[in-house]
N, C-alpha and C. Protein backbone atom coordinates (compact mmCIF):
# COMPACT_ATOMS: atom_id res chain seq x y z
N UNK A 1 13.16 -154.64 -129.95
CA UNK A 1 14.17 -153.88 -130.68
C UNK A 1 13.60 -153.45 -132.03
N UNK A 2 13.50 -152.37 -132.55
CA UNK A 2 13.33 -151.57 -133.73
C UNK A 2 14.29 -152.11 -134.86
N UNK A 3 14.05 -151.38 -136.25
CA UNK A 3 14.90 -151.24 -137.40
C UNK A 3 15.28 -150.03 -137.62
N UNK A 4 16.57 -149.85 -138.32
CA UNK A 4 16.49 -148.77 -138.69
C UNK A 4 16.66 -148.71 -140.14
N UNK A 5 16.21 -147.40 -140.37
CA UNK A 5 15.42 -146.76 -141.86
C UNK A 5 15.83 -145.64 -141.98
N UNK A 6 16.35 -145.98 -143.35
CA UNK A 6 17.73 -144.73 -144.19
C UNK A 6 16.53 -143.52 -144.26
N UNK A 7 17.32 -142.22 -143.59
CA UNK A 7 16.65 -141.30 -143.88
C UNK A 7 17.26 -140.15 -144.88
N UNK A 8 18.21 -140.44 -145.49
CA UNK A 8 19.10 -139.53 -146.49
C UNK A 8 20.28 -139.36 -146.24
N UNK A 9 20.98 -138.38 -146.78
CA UNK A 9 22.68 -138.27 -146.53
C UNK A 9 22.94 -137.51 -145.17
N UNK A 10 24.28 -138.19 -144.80
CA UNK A 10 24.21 -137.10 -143.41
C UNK A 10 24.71 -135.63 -144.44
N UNK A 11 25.15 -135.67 -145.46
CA UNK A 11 25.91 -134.44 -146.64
C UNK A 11 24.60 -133.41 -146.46
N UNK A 12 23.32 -133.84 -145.96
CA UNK A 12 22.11 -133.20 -146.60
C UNK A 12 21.86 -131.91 -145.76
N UNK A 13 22.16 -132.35 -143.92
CA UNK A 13 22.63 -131.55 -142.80
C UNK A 13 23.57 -130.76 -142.52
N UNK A 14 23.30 -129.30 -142.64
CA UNK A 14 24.62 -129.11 -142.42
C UNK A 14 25.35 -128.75 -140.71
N UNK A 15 26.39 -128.29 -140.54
CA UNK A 15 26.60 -127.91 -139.02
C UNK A 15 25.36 -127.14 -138.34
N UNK A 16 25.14 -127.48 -136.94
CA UNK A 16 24.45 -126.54 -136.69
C UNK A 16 22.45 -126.52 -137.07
N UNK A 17 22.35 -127.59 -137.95
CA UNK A 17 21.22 -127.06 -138.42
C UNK A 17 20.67 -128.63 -138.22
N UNK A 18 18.98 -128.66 -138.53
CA UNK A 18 17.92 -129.69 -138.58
C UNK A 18 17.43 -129.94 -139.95
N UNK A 19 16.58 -130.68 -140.03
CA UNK A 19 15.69 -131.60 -140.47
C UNK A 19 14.66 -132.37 -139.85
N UNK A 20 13.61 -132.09 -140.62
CA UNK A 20 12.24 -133.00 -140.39
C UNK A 20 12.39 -133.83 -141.57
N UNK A 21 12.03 -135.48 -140.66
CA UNK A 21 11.70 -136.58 -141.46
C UNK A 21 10.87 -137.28 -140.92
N UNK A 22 9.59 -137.78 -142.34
CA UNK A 22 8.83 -138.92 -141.70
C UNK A 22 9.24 -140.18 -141.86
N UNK A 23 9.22 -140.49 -141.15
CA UNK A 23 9.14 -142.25 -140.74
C UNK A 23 8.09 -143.17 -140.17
N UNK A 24 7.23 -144.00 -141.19
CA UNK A 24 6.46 -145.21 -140.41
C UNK A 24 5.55 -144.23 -139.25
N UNK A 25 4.99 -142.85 -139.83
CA UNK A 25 4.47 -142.15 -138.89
C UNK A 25 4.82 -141.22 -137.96
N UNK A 26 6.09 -140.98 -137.98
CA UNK A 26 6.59 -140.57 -136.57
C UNK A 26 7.30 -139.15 -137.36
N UNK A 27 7.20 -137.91 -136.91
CA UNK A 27 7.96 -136.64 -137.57
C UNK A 27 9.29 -136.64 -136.15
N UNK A 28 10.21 -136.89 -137.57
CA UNK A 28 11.50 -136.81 -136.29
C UNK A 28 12.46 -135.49 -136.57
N UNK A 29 13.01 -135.24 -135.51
CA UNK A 29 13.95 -133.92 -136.02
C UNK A 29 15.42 -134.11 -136.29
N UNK A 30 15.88 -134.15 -136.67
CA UNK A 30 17.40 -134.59 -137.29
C UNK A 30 18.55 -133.54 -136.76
N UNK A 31 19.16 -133.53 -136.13
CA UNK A 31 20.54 -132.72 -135.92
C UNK A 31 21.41 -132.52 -136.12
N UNK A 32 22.53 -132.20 -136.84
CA UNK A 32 24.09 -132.29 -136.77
C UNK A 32 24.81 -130.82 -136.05
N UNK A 33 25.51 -131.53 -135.26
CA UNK A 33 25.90 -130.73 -134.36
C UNK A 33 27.98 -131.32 -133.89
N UNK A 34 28.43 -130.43 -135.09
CA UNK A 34 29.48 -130.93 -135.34
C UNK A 34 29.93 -132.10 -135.95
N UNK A 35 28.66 -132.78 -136.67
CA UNK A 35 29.08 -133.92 -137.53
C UNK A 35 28.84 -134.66 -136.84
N UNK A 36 27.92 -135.09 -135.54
CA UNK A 36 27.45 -135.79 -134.64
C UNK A 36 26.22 -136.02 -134.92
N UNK A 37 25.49 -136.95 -135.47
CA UNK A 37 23.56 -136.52 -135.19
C UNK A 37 22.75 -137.17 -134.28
N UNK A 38 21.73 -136.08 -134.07
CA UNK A 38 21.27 -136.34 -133.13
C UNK A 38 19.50 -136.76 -133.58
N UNK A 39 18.68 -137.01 -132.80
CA UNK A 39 17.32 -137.33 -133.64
C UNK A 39 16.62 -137.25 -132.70
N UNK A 40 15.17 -136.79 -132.09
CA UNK A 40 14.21 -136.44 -131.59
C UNK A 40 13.04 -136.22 -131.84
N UNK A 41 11.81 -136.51 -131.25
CA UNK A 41 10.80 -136.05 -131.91
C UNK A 41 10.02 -134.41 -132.19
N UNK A 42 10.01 -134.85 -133.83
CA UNK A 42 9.63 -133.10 -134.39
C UNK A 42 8.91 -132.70 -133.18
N UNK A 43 7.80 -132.99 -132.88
CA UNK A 43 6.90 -131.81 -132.11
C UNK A 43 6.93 -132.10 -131.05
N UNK A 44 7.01 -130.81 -130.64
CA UNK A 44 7.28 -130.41 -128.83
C UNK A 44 6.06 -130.78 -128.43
N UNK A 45 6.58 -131.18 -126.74
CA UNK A 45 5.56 -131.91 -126.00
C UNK A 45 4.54 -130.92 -125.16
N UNK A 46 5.11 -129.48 -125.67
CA UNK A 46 3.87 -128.66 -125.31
C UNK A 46 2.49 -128.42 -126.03
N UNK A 47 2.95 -127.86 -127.36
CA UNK A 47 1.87 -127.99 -128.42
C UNK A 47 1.89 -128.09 -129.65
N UNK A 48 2.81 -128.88 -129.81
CA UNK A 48 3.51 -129.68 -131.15
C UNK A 48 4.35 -128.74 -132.15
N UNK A 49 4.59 -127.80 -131.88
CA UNK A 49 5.63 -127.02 -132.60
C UNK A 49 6.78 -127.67 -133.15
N UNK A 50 7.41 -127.27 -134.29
CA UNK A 50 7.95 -127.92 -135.26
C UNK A 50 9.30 -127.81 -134.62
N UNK A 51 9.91 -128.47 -134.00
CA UNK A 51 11.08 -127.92 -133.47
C UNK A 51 12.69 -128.02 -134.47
N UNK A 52 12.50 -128.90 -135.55
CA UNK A 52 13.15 -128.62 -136.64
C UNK A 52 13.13 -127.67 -137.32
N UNK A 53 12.25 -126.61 -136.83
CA UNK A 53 12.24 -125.28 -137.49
C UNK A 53 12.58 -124.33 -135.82
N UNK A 54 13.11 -124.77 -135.01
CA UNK A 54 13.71 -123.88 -133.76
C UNK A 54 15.08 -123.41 -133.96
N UNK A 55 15.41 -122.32 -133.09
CA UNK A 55 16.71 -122.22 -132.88
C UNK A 55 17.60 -122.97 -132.24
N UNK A 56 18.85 -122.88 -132.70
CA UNK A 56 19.35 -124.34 -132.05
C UNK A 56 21.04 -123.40 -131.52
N UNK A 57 21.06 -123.59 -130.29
CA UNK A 57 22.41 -123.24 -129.37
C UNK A 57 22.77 -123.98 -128.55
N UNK A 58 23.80 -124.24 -128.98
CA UNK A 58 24.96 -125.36 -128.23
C UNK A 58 24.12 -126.85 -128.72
N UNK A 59 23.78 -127.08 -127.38
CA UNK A 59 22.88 -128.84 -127.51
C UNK A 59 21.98 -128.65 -127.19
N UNK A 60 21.20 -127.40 -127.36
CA UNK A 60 19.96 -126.80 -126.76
C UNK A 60 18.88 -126.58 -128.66
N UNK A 61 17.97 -126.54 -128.45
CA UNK A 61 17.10 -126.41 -129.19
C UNK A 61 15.62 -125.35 -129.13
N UNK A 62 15.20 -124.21 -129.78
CA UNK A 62 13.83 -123.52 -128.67
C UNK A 62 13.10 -123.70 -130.02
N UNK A 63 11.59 -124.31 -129.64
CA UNK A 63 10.73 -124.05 -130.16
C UNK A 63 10.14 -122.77 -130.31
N UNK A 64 10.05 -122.85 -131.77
CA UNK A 64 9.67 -121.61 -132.06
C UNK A 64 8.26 -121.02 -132.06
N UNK A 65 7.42 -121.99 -131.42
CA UNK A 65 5.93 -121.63 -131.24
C UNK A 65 5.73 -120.54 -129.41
N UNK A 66 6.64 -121.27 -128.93
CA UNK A 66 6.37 -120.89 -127.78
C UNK A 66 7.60 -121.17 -126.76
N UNK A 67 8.81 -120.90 -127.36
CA UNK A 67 9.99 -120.66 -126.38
C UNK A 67 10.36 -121.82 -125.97
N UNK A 68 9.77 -123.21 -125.45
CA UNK A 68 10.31 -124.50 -124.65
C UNK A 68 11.56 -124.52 -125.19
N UNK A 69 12.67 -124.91 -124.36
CA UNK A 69 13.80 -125.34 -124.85
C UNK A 69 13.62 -126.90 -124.22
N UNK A 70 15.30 -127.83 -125.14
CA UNK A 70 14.98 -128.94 -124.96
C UNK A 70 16.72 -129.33 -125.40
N UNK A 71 17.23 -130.55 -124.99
CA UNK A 71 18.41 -130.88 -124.70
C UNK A 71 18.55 -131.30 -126.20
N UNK A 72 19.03 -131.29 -127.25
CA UNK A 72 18.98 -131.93 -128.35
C UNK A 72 19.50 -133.55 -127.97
N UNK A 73 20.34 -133.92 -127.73
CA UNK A 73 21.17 -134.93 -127.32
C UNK A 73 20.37 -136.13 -126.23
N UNK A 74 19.26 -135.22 -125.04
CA UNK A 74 18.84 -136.16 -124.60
C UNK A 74 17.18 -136.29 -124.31
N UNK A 75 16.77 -135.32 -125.18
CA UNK A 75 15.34 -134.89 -125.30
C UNK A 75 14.83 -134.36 -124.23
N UNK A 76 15.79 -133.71 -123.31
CA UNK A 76 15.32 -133.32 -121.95
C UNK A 76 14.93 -132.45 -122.20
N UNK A 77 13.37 -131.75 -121.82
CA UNK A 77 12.48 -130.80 -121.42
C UNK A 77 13.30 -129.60 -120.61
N UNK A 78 13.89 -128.21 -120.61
CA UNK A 78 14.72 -127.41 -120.19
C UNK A 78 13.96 -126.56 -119.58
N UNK A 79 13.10 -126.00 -120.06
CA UNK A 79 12.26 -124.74 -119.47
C UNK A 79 10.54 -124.63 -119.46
N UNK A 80 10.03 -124.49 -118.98
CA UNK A 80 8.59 -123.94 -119.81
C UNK A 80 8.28 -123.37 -120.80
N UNK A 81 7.53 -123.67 -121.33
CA UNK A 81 5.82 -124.09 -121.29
C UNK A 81 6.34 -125.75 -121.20
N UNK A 82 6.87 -126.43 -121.49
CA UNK A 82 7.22 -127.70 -121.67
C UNK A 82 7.91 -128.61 -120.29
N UNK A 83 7.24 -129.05 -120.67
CA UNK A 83 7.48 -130.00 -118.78
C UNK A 83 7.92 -131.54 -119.45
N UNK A 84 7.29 -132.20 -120.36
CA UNK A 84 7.42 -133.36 -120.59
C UNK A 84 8.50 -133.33 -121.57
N UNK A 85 9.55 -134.33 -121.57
CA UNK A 85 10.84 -135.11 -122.22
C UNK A 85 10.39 -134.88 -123.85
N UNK A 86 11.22 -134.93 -124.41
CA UNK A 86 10.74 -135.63 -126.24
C UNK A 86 11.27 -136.64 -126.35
N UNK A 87 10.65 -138.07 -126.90
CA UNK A 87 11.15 -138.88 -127.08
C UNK A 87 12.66 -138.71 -128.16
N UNK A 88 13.59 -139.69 -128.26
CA UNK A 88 15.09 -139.51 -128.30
C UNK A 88 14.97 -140.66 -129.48
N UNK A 89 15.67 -140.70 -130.55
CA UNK A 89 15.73 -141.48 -131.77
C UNK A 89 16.99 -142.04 -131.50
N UNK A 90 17.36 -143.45 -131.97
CA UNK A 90 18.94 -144.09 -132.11
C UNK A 90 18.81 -143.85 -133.60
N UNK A 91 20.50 -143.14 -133.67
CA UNK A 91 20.61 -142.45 -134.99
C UNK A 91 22.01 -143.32 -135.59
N UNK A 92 22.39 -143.55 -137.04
CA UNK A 92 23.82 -144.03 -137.33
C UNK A 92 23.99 -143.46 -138.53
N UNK A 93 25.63 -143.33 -138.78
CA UNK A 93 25.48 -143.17 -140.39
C UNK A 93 26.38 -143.86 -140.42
N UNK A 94 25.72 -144.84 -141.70
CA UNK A 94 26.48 -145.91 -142.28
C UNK A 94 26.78 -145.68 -143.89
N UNK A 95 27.99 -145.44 -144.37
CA UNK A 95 28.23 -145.06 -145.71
C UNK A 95 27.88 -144.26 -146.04
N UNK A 96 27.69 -143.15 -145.37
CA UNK A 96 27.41 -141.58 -145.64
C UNK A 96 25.69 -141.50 -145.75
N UNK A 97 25.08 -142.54 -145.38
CA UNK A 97 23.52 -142.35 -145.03
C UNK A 97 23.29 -142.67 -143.64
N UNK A 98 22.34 -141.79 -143.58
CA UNK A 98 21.74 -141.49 -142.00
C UNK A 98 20.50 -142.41 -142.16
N UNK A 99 20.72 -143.26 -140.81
CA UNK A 99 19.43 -144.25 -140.41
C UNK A 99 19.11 -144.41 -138.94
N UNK A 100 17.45 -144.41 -138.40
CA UNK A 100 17.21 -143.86 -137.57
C UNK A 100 16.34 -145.29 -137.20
N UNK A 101 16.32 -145.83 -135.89
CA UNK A 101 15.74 -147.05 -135.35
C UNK A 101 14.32 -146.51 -135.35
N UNK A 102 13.46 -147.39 -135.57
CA UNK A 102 12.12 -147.10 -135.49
C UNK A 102 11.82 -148.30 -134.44
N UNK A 103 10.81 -148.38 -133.36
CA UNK A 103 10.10 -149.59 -132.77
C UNK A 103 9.34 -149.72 -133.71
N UNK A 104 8.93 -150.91 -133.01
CA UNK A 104 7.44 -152.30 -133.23
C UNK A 104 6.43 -150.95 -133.09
């Protein structure tokens, strides 16, 4: 089991939109999507495109290097160029800060 590690206000996100944060190494992408967040890893499993800098529709997400879409919610891989999953972050906000489980 992991810890989790305050990554700022959820106030900082707004609807609709991302964030990149590092953590203990790892570039994660941050979501709010109706005041829900979601967390994933920044770079796509095609060729690391920043996907906190993608377009984001519905619970869908497209990298903007090269089109892959991807489930925001369950890191599922949607289309090509991208075949492989993105790993999926456990996200909470506790007292109006957002904290994100990291593993061992």
């Amino acid at each position: 089991m992991g810890e989790f590690v305050k990554i700022g206000k959820a106030s900082e996100i707004d609807d609709k939109c991302a964030k990149c944060v590092e953590v203990k190494g790892h570039s994660i992408a941050v979501f709010n999507l109706g005041g829900e967040f979601y967390a994933i890893d920044d770079l796509c499993t095609h060729e690391e495109g920043p996907l906190s800098e993608g377009h984001i529709e519905g619970e869908e997400v497209e990298c903007p290097w090269h089109a892959a879409r991807f489930n925001i919610k369950t890191g599922k891989a949607l289309c090509a160029p991208a075949c492989e999953d993105q790993p999926v972050f456990n996200i909470r906000v506790v007292d109006g800060d957002l904290e994100v489980e990291i593993g061992d």
